[in-house]
Protein backbone atom coordinates (compact mmCIF):
# COMPACT_ATOMS: atom_id res chain seq x y z
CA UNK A 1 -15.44 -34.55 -2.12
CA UNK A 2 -15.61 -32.41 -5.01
CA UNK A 3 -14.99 -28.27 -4.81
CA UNK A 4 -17.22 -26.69 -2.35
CA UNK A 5 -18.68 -23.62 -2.01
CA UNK A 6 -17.33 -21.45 0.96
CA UNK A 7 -20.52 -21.64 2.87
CA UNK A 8 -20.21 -24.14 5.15
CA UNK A 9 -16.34 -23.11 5.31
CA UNK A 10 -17.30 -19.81 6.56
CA UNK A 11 -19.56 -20.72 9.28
CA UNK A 12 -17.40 -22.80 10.98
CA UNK A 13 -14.70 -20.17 10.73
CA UNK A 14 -16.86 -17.46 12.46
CA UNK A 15 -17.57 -19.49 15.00
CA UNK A 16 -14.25 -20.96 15.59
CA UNK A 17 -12.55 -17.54 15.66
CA UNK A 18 -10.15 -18.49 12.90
CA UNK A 19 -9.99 -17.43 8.36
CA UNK A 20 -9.61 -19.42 5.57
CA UNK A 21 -6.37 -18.96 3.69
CA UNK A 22 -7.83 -17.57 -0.18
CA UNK A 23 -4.16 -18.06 -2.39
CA UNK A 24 -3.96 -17.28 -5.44
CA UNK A 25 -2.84 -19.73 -8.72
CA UNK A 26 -1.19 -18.75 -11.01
CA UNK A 27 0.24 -22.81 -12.47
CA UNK A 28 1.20 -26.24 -11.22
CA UNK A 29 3.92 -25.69 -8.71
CA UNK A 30 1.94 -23.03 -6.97
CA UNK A 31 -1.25 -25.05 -6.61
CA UNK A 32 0.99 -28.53 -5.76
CA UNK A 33 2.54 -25.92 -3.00
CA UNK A 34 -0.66 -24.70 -1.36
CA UNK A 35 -2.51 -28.05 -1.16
CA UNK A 36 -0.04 -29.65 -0.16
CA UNK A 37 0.60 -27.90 2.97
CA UNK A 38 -3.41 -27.27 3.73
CA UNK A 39 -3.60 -31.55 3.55
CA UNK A 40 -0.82 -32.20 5.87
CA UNK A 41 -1.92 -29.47 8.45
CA UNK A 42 -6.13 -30.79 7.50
CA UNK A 43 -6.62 -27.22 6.66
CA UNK A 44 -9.98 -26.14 4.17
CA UNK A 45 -8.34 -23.94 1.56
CA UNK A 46 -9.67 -21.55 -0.98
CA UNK A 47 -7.98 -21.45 -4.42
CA UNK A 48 -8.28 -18.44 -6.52
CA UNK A 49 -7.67 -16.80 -9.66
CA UNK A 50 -7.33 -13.54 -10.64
CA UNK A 51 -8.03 -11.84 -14.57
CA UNK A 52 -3.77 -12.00 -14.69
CA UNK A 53 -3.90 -15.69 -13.54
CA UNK A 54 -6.63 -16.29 -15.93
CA UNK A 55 -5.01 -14.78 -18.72
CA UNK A 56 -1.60 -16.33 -17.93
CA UNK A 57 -2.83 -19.82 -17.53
CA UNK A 58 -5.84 -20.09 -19.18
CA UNK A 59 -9.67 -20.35 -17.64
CA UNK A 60 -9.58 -24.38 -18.50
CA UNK A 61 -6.22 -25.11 -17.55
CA UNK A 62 -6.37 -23.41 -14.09
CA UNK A 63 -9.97 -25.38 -13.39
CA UNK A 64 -8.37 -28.23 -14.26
CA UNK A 65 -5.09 -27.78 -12.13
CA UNK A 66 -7.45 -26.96 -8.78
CA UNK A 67 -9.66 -29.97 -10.13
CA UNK A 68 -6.29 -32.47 -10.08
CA UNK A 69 -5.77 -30.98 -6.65
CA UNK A 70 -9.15 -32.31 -5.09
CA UNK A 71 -7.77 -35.52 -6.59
CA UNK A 72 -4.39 -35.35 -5.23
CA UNK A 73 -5.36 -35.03 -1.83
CA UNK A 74 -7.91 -37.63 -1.47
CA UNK A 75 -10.80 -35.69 -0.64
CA UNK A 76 -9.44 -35.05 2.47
CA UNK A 77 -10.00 -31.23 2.54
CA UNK A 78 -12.52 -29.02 1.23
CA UNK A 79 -11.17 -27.11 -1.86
CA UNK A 80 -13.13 -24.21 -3.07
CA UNK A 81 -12.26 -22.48 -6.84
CA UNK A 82 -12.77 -18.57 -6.24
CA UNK A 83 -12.86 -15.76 -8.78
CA UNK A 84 -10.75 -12.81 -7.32
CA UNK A 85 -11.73 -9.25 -8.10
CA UNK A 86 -14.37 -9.92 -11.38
CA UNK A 87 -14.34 -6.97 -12.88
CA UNK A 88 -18.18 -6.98 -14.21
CA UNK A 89 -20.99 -9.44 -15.06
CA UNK A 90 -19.87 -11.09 -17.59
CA UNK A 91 -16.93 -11.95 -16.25
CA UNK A 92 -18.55 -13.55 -13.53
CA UNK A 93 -21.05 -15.22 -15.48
CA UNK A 94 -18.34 -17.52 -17.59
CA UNK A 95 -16.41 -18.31 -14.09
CA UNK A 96 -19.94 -19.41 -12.56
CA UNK A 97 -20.79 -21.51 -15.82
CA UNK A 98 -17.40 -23.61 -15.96
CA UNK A 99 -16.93 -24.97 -12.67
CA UNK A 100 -16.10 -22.15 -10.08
CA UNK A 101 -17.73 -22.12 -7.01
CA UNK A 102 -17.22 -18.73 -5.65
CA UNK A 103 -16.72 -15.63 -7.33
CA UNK A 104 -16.17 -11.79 -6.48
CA UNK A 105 -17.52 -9.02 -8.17
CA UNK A 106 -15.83 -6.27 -7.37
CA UNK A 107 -17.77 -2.81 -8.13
CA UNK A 108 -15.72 -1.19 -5.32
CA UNK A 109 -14.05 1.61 -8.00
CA UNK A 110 -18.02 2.19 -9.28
CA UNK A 111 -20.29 4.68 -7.67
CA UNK A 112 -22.14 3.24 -4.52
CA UNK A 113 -25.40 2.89 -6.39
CA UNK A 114 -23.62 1.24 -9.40
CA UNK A 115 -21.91 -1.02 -7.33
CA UNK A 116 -24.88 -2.14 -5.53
CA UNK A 117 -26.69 -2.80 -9.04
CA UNK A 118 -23.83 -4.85 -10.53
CA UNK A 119 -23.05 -6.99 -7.13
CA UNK A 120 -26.96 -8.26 -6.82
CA UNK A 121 -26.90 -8.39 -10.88
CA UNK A 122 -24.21 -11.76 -9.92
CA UNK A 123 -25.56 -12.63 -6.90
CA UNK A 124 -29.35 -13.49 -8.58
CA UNK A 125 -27.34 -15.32 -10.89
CA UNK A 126 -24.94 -17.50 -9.15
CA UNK A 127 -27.34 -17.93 -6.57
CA UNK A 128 -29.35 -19.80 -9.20
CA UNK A 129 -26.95 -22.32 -9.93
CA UNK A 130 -25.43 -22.61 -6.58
CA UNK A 131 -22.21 -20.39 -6.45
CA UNK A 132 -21.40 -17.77 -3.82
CA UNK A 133 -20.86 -14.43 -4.33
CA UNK A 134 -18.41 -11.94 -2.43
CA UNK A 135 -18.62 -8.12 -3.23
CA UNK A 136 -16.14 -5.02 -2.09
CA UNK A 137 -16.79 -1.91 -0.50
CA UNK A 138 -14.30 1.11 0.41
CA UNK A 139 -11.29 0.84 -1.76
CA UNK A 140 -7.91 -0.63 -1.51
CA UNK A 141 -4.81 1.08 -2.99
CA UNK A 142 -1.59 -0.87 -4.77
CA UNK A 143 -1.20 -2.80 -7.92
CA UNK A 144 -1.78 -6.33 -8.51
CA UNK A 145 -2.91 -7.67 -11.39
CA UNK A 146 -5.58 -5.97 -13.13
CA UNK A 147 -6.19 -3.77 -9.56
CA UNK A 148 -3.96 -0.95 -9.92
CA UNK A 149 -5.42 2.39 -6.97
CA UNK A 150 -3.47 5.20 -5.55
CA UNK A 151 -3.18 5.54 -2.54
CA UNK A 152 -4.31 9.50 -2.63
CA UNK A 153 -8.24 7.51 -4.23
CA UNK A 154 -8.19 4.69 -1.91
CA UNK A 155 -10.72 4.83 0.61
CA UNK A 156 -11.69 2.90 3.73
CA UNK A 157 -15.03 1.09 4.23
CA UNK A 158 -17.69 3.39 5.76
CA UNK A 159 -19.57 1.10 8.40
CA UNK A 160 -22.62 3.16 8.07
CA UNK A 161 -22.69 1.34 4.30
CA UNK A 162 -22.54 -1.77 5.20
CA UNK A 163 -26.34 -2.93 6.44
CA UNK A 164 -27.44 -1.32 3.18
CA UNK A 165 -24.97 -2.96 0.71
CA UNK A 166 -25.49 -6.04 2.29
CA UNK A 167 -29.35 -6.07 2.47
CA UNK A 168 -29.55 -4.50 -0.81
CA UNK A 169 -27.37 -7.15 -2.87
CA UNK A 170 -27.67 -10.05 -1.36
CA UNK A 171 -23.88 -11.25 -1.40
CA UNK A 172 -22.69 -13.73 0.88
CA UNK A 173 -19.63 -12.12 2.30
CA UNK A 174 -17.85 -8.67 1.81
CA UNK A 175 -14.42 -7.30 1.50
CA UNK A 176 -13.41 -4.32 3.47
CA UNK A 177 -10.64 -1.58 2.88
CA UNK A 178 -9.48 -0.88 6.60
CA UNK A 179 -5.85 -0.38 5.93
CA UNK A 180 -4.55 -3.73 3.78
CA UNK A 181 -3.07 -2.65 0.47
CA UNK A 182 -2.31 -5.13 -2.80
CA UNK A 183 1.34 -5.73 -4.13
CA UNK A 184 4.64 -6.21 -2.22
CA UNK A 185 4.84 -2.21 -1.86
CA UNK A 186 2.19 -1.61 0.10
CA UNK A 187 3.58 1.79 2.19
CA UNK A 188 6.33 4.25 1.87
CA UNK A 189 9.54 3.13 4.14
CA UNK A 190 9.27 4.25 6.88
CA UNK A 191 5.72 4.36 7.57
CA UNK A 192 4.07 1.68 9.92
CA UNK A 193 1.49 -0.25 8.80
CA UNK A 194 -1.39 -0.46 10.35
CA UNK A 195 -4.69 -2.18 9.94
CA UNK A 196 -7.84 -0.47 11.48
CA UNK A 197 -9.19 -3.08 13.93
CA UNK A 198 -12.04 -0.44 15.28
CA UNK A 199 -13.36 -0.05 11.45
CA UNK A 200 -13.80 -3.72 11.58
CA UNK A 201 -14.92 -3.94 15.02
CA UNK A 202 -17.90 -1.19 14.08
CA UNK A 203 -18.58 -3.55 10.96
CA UNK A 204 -18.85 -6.68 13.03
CA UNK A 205 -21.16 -4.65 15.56
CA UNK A 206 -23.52 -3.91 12.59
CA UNK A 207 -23.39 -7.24 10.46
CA UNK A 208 -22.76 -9.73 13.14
CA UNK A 209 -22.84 -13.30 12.32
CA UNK A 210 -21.60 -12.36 8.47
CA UNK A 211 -18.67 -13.59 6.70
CA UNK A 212 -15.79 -10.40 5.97
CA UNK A 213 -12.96 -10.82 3.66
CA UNK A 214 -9.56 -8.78 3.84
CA UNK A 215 -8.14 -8.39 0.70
CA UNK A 216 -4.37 -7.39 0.20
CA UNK A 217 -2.88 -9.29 3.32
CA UNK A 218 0.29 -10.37 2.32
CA UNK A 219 2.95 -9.93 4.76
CA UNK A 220 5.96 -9.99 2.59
CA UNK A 221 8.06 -12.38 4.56
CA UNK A 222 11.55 -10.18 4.88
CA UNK A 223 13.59 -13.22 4.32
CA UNK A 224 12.49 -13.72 0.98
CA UNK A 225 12.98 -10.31 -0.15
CA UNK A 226 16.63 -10.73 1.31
CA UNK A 227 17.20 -14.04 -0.94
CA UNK A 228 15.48 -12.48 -4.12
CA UNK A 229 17.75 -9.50 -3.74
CA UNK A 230 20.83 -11.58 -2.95
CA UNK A 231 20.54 -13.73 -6.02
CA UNK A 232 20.26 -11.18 -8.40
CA UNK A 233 16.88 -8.79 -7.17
CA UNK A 234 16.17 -5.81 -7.08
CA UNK A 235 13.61 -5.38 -4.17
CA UNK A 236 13.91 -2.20 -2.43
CA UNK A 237 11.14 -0.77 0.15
CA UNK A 238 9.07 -3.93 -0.09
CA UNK A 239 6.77 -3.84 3.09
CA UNK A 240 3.99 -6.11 4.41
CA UNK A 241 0.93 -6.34 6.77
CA UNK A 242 2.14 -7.39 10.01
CA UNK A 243 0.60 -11.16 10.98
CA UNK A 244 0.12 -10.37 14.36
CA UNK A 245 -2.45 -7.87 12.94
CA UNK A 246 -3.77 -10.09 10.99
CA UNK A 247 -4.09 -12.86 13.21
CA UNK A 248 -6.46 -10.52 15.40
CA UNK A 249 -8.60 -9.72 12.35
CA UNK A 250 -9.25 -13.68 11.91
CA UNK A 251 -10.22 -13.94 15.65
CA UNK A 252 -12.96 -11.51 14.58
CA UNK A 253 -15.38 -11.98 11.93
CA UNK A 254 -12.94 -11.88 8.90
CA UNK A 255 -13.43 -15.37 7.76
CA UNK A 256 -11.00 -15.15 4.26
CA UNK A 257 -7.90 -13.46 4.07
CA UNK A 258 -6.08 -12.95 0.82
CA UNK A 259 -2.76 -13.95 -0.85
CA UNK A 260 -0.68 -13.82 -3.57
CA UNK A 261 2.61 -11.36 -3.25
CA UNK A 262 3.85 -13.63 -0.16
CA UNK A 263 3.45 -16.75 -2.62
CA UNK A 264 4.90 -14.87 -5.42
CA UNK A 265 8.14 -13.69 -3.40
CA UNK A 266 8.43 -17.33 -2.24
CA UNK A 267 8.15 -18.80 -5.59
CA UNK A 268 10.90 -16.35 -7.00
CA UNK A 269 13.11 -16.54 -3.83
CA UNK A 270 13.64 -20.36 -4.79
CA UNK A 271 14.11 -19.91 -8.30
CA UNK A 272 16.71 -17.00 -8.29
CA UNK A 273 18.57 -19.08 -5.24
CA UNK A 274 19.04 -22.34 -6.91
CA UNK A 275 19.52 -21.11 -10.50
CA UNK A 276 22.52 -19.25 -8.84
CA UNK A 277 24.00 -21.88 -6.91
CA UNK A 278 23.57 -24.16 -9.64
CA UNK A 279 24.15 -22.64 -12.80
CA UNK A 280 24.35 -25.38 -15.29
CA UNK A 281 20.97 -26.53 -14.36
CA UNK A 282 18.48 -26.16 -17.10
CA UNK A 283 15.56 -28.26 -16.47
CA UNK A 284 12.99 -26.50 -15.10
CA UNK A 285 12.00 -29.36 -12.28
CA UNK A 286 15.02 -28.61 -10.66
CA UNK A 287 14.61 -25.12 -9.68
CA UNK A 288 10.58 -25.12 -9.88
CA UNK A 289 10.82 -27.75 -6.76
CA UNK A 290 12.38 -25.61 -4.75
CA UNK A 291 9.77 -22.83 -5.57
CA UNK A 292 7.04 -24.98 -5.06
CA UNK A 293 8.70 -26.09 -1.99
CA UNK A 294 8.99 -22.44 -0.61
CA UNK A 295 5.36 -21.81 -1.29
CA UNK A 296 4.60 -25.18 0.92
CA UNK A 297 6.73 -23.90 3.84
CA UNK A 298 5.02 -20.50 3.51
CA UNK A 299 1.73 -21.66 3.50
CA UNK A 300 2.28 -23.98 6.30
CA UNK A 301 3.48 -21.04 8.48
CA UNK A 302 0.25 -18.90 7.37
CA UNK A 303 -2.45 -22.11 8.48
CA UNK A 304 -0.88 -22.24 11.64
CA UNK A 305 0.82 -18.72 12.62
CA UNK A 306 -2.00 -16.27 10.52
CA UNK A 307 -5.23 -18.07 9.94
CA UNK A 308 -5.19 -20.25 12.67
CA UNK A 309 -7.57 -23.17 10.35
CA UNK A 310 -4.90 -26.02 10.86
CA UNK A 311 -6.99 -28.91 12.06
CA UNK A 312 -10.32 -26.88 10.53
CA UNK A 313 -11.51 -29.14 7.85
């Protein structure tokens, strides 16, 4: 099959009670990673890129990578291209017109009447040529990327919004702020996290049936922080969403959960291990493997222990 839109994907995850893993790309060994684990488990997957990947990699390369994906595995899963947090029209405009199937346009830093008038601006648009759109609402804090919020300016999602966004745009699914956060330092030690279940329950209650994104769900798996930081790292105070939380969130209506930092750690844990243990080795396919084959073990664990979507497609 060729990439999909998340349409279909989304429907079957409402009503199965389970979310879509959205990772983001960033170059080969990361996309080789994620697909490879979604095909053995016959999970859908979502593929993303973010301004940073885009920049990094390049639009065509990165198009082309998720395209050679689709290839790789046979057609065997559905593989949507997303565009995570587009920053304005335009930006979603060239994503829609070279290939991607999804995008997000995320106003969510914009007054509420701004953001309304830029998120149905793309949705008319990609609508027209057959792309979904996602849109934001409340405000998550941390850096990633291009995304960069204090915590004293984030803001959660106010439920009373939502009808109105919703109705008013058009959009086909919307991220929430109930508590998620971007980066790997998403709290202060010593705090607990804590995602705000009864914000999403009041959301569900007012939007049922429709599709709800959490952005900033990385968990920040503690044993790669303790191999980055053995090998050479520098990690301190790096805390995640807990997946048990999470896992509750995808039972509900959240149909796409986000991330990157968890793919990131695992990527680097790999590198800074072998490079260490092996220090004559030069070539990069020696210590990219075992990156690429810590973001496979990762994103097995997050099909079947977070999303719940093995067996989905």
């Amino acid at each position: 099959m060729p990439l999909v839109t998340t349409t279909e994907m989304f429907k079957k995850a409402y009503d199965g009670g389970y979310a879509i893993g959205a990772f983001n790309v960033n170059n080969m060994e990361i996309v080789q990673g994620i697909t490879e684990a979604a095909r053995e488990l016959h999970s859908p997957v979502i593929l993303q890129a973010s301004a940073g990947a885009r920049k990094y990699a390049q639009a065509a390369y990165l198009k082309h990578l998720v395209e050679a994906a689709v290839e790789a595995t046979n057609d065997e899963i559905p593989i949507a291209l997303h565009l995570d947090h587009g920053a304005d029209f335009d930006i979603c405009k060239d994503c829609i017109d070279n290939g991607f199937t999804s995008v997000m346009i995320d106003g969510s830093s914009r007054p509420y009447e701004e953001n309304i008038e830029v998120s149905k601006q793309v949705a008319d648009y990609a609508h027209e040529h057959g792309v979904v759109v996602e849109a934001e609402l409340g405000t998550l804090a941390g850096i990633e990327d291009d995304v960069n919020v204090a915590a004293e300016t984030a803001q959660y999602t106010d439920p009373d919004q939502v009808v109105d966004f919703v109705n008013r745009t058009g959009v086909d699914s919307l991220a929430i702020a109930i508590g998620t956060s971007h980066g790997a330092y998403k709290f202060k030690p010593g705090t607990q996290p804590h995602i705000r279940l009864d914000i999403l329950a009041d959301i569900v209650e007012k939007l049922p049936g429709f599709p709800i994104v959490l952005h900033g769900s990385s968990s920040v798996p503690q044993e790669h922080v303790k191999t980055i930081n053995e090998y050479g790292g520098a990690l301190q105070g790096a805390i995640g969403i807990p997946e048990d939380q999470l896992r509750e969130a995808a039972k509900s209506a959240v149909c796409k959960i986000n991330i990157d930092s968890d793919l990131r750690l695992a990527m680097t844990a790999g590198v800074r291990e072998h490079l260490t243990k092996y220090p004559s080795h030069f070539d990069p396919r020696q210590y990219l493997s075992d990156g690429r084959n810590n973001v496979k073990v990762l994103v097995r664990d997050k099909i079947i222990n977070v999303l719940g979507s093995e067996n989905k497609a």
